[in-house]
Each structure stands twice: as C-alpha cells, then as structure tokens.
C-alpha atoms as a PDB file:
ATOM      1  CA  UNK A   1       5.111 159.533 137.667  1.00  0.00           C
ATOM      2  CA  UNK A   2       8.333 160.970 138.520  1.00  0.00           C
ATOM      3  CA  UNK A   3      12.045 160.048 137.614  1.00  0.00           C
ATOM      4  CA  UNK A   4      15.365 160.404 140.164  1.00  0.00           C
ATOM      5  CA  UNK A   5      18.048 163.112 139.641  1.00  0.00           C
ATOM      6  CA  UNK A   6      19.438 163.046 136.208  1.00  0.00           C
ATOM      7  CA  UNK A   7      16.534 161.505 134.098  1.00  0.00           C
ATOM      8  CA  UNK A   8      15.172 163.069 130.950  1.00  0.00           C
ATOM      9  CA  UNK A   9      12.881 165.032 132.217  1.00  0.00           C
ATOM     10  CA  UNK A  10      12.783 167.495 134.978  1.00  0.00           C
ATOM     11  CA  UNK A  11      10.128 170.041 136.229  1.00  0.00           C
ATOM     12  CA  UNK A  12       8.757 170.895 139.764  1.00  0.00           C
ATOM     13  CA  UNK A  13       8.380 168.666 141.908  1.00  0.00           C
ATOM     14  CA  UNK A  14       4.912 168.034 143.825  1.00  0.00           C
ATOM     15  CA  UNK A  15       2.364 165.628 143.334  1.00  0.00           C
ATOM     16  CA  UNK A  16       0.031 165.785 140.098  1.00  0.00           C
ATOM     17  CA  UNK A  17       2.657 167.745 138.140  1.00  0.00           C
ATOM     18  CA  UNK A  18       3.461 165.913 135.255  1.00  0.00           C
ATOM     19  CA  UNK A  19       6.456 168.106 133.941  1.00  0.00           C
ATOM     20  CA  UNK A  20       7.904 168.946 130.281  1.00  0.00           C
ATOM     21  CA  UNK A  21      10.293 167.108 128.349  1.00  0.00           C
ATOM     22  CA  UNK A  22      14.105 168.112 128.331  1.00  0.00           C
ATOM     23  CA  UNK A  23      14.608 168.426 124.788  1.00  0.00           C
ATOM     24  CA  UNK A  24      17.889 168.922 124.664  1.00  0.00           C
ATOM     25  CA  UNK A  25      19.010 166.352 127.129  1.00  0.00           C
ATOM     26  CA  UNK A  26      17.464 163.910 124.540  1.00  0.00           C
ATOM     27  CA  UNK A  27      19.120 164.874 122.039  1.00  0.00           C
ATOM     28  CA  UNK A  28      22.629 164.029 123.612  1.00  0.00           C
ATOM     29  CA  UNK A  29      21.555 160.686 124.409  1.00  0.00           C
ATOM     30  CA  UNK A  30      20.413 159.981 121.639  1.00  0.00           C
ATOM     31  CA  UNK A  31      23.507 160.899 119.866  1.00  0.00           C
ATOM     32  CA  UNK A  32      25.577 158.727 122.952  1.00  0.00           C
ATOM     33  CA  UNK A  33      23.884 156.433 121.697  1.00  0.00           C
ATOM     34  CA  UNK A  34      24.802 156.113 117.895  1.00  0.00           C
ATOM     35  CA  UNK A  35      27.943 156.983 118.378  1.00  0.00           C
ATOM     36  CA  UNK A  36      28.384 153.315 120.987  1.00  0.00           C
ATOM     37  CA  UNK A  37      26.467 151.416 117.630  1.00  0.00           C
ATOM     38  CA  UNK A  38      28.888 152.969 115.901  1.00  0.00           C
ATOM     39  CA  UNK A  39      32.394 151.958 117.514  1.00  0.00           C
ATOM     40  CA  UNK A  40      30.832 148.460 117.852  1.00  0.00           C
ATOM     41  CA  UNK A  41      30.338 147.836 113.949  1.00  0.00           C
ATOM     42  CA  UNK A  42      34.215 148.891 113.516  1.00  0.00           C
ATOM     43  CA  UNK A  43      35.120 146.884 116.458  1.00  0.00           C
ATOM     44  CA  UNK A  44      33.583 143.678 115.439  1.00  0.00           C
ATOM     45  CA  UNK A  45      34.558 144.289 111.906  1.00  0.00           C
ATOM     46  CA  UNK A  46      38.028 144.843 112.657  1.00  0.00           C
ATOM     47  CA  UNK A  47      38.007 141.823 114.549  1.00  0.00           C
ATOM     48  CA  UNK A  48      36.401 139.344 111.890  1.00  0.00           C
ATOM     49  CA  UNK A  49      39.107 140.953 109.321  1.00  0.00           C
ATOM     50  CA  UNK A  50      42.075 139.671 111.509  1.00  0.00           C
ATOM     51  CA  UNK A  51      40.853 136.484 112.389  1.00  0.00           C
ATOM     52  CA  UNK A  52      40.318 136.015 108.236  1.00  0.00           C
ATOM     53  CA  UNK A  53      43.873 137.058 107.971  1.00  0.00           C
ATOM     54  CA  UNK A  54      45.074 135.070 111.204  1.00  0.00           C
ATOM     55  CA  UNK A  55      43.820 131.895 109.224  1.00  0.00           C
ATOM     56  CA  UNK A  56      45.237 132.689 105.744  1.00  0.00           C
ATOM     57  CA  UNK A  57      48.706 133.433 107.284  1.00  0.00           C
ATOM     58  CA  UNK A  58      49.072 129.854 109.004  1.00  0.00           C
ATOM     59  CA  UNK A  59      47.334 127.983 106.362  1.00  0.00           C
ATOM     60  CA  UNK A  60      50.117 125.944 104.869  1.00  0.00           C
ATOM     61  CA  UNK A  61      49.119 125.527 100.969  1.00  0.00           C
ATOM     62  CA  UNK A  62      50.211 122.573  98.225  1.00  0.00           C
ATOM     63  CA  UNK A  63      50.673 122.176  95.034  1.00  0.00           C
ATOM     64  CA  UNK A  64      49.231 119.300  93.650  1.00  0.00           C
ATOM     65  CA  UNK A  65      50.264 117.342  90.426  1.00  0.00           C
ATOM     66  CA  UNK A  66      48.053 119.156  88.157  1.00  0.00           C
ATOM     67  CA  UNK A  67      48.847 122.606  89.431  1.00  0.00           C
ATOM     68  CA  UNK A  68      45.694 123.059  91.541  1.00  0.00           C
ATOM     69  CA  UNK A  69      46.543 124.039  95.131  1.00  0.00           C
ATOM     70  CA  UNK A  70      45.010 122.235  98.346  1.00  0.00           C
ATOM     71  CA  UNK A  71      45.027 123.212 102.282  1.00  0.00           C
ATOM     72  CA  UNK A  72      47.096 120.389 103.741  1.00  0.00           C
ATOM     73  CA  UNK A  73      45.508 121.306 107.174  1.00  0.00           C
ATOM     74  CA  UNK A  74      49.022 122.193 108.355  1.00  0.00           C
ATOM     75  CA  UNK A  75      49.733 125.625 110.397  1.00  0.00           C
ATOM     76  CA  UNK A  76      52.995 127.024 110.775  1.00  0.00           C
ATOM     77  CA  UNK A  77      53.083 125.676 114.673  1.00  0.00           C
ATOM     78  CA  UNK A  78      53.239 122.084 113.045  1.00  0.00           C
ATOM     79  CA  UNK A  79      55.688 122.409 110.684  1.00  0.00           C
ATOM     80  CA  UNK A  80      59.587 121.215 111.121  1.00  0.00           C
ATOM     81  CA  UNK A  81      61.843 124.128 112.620  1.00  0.00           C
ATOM     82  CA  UNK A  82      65.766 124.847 111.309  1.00  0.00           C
ATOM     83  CA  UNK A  83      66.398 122.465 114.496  1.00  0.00           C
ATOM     84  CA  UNK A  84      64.221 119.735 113.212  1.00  0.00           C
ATOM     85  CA  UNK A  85      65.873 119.536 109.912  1.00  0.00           C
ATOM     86  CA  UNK A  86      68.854 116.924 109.265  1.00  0.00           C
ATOM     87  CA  UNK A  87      72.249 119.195 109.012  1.00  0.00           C
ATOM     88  CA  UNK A  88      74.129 116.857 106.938  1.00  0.00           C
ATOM     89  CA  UNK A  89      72.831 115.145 103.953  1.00  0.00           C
ATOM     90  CA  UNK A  90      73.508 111.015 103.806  1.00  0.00           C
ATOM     91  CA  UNK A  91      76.677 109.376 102.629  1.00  0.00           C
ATOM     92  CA  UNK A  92      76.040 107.991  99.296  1.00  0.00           C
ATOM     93  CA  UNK A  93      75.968 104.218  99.261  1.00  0.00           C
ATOM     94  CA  UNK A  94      78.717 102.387  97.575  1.00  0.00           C
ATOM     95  CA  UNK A  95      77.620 101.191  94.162  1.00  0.00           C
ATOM     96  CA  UNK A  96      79.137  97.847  92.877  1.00  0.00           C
ATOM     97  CA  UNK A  97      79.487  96.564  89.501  1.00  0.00           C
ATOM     98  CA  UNK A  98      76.866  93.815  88.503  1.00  0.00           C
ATOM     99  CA  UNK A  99      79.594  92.451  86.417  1.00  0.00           C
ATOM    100  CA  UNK A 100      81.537  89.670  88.532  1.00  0.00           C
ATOM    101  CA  UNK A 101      85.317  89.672  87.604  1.00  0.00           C
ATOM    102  CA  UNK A 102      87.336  87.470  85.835  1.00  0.00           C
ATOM    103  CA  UNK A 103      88.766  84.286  87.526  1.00  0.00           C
ATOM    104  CA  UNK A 104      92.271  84.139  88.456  1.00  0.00           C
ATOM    105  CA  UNK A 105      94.469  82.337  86.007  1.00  0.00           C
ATOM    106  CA  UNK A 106      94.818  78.811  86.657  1.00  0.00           C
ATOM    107  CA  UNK A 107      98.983  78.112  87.527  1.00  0.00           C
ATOM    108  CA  UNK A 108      98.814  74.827  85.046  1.00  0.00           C
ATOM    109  CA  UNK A 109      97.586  77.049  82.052  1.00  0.00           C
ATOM    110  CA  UNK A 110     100.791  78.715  81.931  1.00  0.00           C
ATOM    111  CA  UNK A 111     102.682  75.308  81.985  1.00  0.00           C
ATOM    112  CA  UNK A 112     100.430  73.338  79.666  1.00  0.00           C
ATOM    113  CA  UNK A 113     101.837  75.159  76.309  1.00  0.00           C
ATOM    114  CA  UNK A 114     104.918  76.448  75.629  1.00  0.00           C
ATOM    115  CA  UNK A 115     103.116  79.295  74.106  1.00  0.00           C
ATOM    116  CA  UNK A 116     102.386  80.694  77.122  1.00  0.00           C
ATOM    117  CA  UNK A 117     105.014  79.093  79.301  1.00  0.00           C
ATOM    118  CA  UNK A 118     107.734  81.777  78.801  1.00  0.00           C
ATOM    119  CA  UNK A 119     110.313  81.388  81.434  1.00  0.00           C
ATOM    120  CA  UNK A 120     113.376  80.117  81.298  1.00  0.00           C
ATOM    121  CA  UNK A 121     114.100  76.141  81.170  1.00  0.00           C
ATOM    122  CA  UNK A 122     117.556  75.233  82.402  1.00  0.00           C
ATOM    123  CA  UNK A 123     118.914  73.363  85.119  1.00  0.00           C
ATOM    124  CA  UNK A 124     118.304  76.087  87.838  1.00  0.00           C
ATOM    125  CA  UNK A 125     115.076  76.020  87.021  1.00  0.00           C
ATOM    126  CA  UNK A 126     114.396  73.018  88.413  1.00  0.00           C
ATOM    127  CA  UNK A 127     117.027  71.840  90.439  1.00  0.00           C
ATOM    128  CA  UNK A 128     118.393  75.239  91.948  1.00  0.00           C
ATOM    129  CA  UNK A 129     119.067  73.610  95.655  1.00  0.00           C
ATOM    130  CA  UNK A 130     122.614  72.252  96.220  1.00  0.00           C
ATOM    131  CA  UNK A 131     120.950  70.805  99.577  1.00  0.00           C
ATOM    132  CA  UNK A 132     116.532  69.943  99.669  1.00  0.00           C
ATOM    133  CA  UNK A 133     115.023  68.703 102.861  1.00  0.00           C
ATOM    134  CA  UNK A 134     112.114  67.335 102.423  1.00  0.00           C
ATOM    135  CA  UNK A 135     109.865  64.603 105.057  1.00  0.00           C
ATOM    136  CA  UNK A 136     112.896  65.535 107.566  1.00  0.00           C
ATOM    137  CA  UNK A 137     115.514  64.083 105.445  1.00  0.00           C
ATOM    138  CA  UNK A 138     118.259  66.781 103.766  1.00  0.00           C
ATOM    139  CA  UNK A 139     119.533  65.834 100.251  1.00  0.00           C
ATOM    140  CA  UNK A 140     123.070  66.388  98.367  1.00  0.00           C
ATOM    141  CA  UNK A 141     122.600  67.660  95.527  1.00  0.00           C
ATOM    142  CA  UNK A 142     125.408  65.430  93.123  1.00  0.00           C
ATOM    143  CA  UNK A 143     126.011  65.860  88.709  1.00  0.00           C
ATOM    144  CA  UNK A 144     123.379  67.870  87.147  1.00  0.00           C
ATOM    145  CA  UNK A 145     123.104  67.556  83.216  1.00  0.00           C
ATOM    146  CA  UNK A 146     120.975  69.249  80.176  1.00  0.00           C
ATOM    147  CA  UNK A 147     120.844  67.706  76.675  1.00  0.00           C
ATOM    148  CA  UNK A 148     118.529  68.067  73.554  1.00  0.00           C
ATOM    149  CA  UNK A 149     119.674  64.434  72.391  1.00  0.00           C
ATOM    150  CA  UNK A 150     116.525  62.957  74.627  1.00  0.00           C
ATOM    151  CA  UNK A 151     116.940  59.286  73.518  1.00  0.00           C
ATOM    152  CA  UNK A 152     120.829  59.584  75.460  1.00  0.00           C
ATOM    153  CA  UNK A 153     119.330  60.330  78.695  1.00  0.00           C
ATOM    154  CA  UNK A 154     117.632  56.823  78.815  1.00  0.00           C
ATOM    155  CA  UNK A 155     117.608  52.869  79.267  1.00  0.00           C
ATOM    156  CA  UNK A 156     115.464  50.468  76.856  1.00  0.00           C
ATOM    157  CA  UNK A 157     112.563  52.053  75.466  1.00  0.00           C
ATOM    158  CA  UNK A 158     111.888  55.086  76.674  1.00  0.00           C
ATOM    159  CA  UNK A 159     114.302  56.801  74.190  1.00  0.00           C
ATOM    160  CA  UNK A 160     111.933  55.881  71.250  1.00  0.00           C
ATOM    161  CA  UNK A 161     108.822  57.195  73.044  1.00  0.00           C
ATOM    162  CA  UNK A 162     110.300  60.193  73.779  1.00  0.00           C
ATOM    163  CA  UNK A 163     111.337  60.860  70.342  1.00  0.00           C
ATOM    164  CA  UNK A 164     108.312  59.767  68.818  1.00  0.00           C
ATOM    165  CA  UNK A 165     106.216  62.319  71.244  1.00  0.00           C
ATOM    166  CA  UNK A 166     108.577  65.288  70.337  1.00  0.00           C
ATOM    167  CA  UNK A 167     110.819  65.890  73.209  1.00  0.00           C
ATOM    168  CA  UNK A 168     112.765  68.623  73.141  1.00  0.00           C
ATOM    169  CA  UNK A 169     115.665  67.957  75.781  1.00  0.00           C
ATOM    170  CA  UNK A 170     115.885  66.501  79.118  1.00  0.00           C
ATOM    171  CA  UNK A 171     117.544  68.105  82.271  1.00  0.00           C
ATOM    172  CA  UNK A 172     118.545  65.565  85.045  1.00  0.00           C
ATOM    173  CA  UNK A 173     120.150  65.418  88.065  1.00  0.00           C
ATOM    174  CA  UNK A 174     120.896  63.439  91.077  1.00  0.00           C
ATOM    175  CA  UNK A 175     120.499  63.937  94.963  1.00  0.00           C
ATOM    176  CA  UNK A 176     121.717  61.561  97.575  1.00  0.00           C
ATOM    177  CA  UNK A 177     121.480  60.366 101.060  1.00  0.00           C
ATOM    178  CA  UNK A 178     123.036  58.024 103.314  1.00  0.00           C
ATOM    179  CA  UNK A 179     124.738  55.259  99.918  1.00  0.00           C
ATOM    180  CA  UNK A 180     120.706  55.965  98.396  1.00  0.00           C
ATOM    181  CA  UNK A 181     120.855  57.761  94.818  1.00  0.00           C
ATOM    182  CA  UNK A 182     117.753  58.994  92.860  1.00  0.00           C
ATOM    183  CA  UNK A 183     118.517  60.837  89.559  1.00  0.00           C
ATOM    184  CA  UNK A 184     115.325  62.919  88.353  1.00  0.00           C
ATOM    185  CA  UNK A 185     114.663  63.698  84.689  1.00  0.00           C
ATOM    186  CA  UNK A 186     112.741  66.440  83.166  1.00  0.00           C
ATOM    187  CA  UNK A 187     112.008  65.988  79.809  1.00  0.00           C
ATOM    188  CA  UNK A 188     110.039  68.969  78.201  1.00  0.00           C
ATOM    189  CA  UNK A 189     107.414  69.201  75.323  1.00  0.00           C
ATOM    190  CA  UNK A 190     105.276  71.630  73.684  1.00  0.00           C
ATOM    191  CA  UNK A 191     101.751  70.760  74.881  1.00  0.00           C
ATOM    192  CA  UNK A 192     100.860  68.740  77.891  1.00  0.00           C
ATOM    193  CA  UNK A 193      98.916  66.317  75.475  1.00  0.00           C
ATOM    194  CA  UNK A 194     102.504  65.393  74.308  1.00  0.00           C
ATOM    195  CA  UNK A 195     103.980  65.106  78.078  1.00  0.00           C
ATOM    196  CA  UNK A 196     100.662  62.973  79.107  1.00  0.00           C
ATOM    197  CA  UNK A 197     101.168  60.738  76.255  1.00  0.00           C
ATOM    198  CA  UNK A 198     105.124  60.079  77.036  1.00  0.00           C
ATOM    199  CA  UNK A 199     104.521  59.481  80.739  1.00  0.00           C
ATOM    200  CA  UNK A 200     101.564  56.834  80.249  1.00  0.00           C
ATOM    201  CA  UNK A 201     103.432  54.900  78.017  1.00  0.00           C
ATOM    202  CA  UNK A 202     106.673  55.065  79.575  1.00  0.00           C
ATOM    203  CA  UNK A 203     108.791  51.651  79.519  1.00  0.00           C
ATOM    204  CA  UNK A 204     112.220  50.715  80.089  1.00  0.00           C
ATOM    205  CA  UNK A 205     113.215  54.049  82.439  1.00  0.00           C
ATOM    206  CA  UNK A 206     115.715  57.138  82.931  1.00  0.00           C
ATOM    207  CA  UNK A 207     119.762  56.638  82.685  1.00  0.00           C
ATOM    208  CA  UNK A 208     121.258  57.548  86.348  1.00  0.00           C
ATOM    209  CA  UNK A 209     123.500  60.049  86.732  1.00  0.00           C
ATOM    210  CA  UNK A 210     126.866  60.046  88.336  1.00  0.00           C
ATOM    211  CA  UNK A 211     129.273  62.138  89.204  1.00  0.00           C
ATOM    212  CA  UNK A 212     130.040  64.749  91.601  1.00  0.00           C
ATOM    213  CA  UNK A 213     130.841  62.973  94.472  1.00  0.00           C
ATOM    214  CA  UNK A 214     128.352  59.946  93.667  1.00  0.00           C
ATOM    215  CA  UNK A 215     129.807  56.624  92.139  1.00  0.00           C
ATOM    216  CA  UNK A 216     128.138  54.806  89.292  1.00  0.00           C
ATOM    217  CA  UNK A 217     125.091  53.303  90.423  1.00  0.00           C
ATOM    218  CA  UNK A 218     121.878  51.553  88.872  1.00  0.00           C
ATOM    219  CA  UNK A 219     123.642  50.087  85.574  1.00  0.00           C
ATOM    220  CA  UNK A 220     124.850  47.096  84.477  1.00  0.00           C
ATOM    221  CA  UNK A 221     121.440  45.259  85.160  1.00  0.00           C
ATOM    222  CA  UNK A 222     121.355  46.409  88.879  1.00  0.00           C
ATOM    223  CA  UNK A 223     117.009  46.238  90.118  1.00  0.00           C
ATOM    224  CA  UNK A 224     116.418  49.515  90.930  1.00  0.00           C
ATOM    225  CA  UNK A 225     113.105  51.809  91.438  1.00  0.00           C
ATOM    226  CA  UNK A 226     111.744  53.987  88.245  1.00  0.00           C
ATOM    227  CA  UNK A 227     108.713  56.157  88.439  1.00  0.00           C
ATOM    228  CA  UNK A 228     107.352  58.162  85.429  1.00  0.00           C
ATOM    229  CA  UNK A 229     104.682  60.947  85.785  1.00  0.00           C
ATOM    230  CA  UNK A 230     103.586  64.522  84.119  1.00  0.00           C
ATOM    231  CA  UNK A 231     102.301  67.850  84.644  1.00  0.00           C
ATOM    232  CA  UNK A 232     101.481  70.194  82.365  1.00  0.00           C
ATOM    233  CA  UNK A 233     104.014  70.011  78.898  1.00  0.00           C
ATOM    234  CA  UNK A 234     106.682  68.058  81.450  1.00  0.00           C
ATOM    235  CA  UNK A 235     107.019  64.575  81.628  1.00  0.00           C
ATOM    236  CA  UNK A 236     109.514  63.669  84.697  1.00  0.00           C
ATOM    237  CA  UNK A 237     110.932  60.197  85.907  1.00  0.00           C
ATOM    238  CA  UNK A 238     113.268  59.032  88.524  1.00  0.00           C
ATOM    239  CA  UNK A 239     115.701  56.213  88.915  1.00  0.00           C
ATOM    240  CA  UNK A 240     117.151  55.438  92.720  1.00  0.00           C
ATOM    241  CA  UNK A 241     118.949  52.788  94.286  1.00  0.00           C
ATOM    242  CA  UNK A 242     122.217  51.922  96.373  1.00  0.00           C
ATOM    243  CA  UNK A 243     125.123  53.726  95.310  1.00  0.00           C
ATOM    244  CA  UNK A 244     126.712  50.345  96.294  1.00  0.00           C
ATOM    245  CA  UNK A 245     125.623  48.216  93.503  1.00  0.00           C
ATOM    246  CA  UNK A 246     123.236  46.382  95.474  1.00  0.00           C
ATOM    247  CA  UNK A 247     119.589  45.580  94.111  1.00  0.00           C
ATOM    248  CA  UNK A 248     116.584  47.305  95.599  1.00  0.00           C
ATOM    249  CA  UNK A 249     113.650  45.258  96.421  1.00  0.00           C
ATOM    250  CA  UNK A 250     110.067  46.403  98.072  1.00  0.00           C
ATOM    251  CA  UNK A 251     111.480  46.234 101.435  1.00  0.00           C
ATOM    252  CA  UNK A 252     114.126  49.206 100.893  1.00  0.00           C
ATOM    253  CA  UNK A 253     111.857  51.716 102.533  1.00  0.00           C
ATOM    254  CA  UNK A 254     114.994  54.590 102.490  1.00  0.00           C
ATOM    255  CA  UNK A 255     115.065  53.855  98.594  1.00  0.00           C
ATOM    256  CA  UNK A 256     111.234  54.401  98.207  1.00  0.00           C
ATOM    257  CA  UNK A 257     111.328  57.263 100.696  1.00  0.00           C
ATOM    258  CA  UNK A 258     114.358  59.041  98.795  1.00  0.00           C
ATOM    259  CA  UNK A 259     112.036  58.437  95.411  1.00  0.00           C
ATOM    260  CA  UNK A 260     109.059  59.862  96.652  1.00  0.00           C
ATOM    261  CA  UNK A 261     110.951  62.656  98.121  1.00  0.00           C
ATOM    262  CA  UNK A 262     112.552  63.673  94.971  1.00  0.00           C
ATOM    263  CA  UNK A 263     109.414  62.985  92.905  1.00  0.00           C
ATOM    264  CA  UNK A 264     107.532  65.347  94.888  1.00  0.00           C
ATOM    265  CA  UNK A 265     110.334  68.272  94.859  1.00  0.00           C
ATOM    266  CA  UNK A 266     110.393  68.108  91.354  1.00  0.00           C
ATOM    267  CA  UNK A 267     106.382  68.565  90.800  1.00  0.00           C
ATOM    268  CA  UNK A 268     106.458  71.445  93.572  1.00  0.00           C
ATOM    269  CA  UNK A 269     109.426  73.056  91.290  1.00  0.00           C
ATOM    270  CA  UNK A 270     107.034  72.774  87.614  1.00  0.00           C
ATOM    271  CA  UNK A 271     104.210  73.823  89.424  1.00  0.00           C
ATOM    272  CA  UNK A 272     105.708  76.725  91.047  1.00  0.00           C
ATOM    273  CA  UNK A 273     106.885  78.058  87.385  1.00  0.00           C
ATOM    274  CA  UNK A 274     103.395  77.847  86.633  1.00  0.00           C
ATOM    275  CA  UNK A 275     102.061  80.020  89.850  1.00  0.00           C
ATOM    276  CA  UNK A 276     105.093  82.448  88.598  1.00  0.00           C
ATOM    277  CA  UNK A 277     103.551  83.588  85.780  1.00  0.00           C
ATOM    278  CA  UNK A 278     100.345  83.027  86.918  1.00  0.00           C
ATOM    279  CA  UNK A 279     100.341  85.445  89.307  1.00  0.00           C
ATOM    280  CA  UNK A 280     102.042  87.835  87.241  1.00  0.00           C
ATOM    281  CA  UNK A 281      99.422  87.818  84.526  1.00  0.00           C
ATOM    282  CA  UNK A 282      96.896  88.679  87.061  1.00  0.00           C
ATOM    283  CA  UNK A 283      98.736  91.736  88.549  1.00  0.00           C
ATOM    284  CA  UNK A 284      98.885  92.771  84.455  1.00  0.00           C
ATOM    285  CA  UNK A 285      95.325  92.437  84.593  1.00  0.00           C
ATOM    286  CA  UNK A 286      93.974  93.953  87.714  1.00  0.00           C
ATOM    287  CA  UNK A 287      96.835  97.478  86.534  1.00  0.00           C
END
C-alpha cells in the first residue's frame, strides 16, 4: 500500500516495500489538530455567551404588585420611541360644582313688604312721564297729588276700607286724551296681604283729580268707570270719564280704552320697582 506526495509516511518507492513511519510528521498533525478542537470550544463558547447576553439586554422586565419581577415578552424593538410618545400632556377638564345655584330673586318679593321694598315712594315714582303712549294712543299727563290722609283721596266707602287695612298715603294723578280723563291712585301698605285685602273689597271708588289743564270731571253723581286691583303691598284704582260732564256707559270704548291704558302703565311702573331691586340684590350676590 502506498500513499501520494505529502502523506505520513514516506520511504522508497517500488513494489513490496512497505516503508517506515514519519514520526515527526505525526507529531505536527497531531498537534494541528488540537489546536482546530481547541479554537472551536472558544468559538462556540463565545458565541453561546453573547447570544445569553443578546437576550438579557432586550428582555424588557416588570415589576409586579408584590415586588416579584416578570418578562413581559417585550424587546426593546417593540417598545414606544421619543417619537411615539404624546409631547404635551391633556388639558385638564373643567370641574363644576355639584351644588346648583341659588334662584334669582323673584321682582314681587321686593314689593310685597316694605321691609324689603326700600326705594323711594313719591309721585315720580310712579307717574314720572309728563306724556305715556301706550296701545298707540299718547297721554297728557294733568294734576298729580300725594297725601297720607287716605280716606280724602276717595268717594263712598272706600275711605273706611282703606283706613281699616292700614294705608299709609295715596299718590294720584290724572292723564288725558281727546275730553277722556282717568285719574289713577296708588295707595301703599306694608304687606301685600294688606293691599290684597283693600283691593277685593273695594266699594264706592277713587276721587278724580283736576287741575292742570283738566276741568272738574266725574263728581257730582256723574256714571263714570272705576277699577280697583293690587300687586304686591300696592293697591291701585282708577276713575275716567268725559271731562265734559257727560255719563259713561259700556259703549264708550275711548273711556274703557283710556282705563285700561292707564291701569296697565301703572302695574308696569310697581312692577318695575320691584325688578329694580331685584336685580340689584342679585348682582350683590353673584360679587
């Protein structure tokens, strides 16, 4: 048996010469040899000691509740970059009071008690227009007049129940329009109980007023229209007819008209008082 050019043995060649080992040459293989074993162990050690570090560097670890720590199965390639993260935090959301606030006053309280009805109460008070329109038609303004005496301000009756109801002075006075007269009267109390009470029982009726440019009118017996009505701690009441002596009957639609007219002025004028303060006792509050 024979071997090529660089085997591991060598000797003459020729047929039936088996040869002598080459001891040496051996050797160094050998040796080759444990030295390639030898750079493999460190090479696949090395290898299996970064891939153990690989996976404990992009292992993302939790803390749970009780302090013992768990793998979420997250790497570092999954989780949320700087970009991925919200750069402004959220407005807060308005908070509101469970609390609902207090009603606004009510207009009438403020005119239902002289207590709390502190403005003044004079003549301009209610009647501060030399000229009212009202429905189209535009009023003179005639004779105003204020008195404490309340019985002098009226016809039959009425004097007594406004006495007995405790009146504490009547303002009148007296518009006109085309020979019709009304004269309104205002007659003021403490409570509104007291004003109901005077206006429900109302008989007999308010004394016109003349004067200032109108002549004497609803006197003497003369049939004219009387109204009596309240709000709040005033009782009010009108008297109209012709300012030429003539009686008024169901017909005179300009004497009814004028009436209404002034009946409604006059309730717009105690109810605005009331709004007045009203309104100012809320701007108190919400300060």
């Amino acid at each position: 048996m024979s071997f090529g050019d660089g085997g591991p043995f060598r000797g003459p060649e020729g047929p039936g010469n088996g040869g002598t080992p080459d001891w040496e040459a051996l050797a160094d293989a050998s040796a080759a040899r444990a030295r390639r074993k030898k750079w493999l162990l460190i090479g696949g050690g090395a290898l299996a000691t970064a891939a153990v570090a690989a996976a404990v560097a992009t292992a993302v670890v939790s803390v749970n509740g009780d302090g013992s720590r768990r793998d979420t199965g997250k790497h570092a390639s999954e989780l949320p970059t700087a970009d991925d993260l919200p750069t402004e935090l959220p407005a807060p959301e308005p908070s509101f009071s469970s609390v609902a606030p207090p009603p606004p006053p009510d207009p009438r309280d403020y005119i239902a008690d002289v207590k709390k009805d502190r403005l003044p109460v004079d003549t301009d008070a209610f009647f501060p227009d030399e000229e009212l329109t009202a429905g189209g038609r535009t009023y003179a303004r005639g004779a105003t007049h204020r008195t404490k005496q309340c019985a002098a301000t009226t016809q039959g009756a009425l004097g007594a129940i406004l006495t007995a109801n405790g009146c504490d002075q009547v303002i009148r006075a007296t518009y006109s329009r085309g020979g019709v007269a009304v004269t309104v009267g205002v007659a003021v109390f403490d409570t509104e109980a007291q004003a109901q009470r005077t206006a429900r029982l109302a008989t007999g009726g308010l004394a016109s007023l003349s004067g200032s440019g109108v002549p004497v009118f609803c006197r003497d017996g003369v049939i004219c229209r009387r109204t009596a009505n309240s709000y709040g701690r005033y009782a009010y009441f009108t008297v109209g007819g012709f300012t030429d002596g003539r009686d008024a009957t169901k017909a005179d639609k300009d004497v009814y008209a004028t009436g209404d007219d002034l009946t409604d002025y006059t309730f717009r004028r105690i109810r605005h008082r009331g709004e007045v303060q009203a309104s100012a006792a809320a701007d108190i509050t919400t300060t």
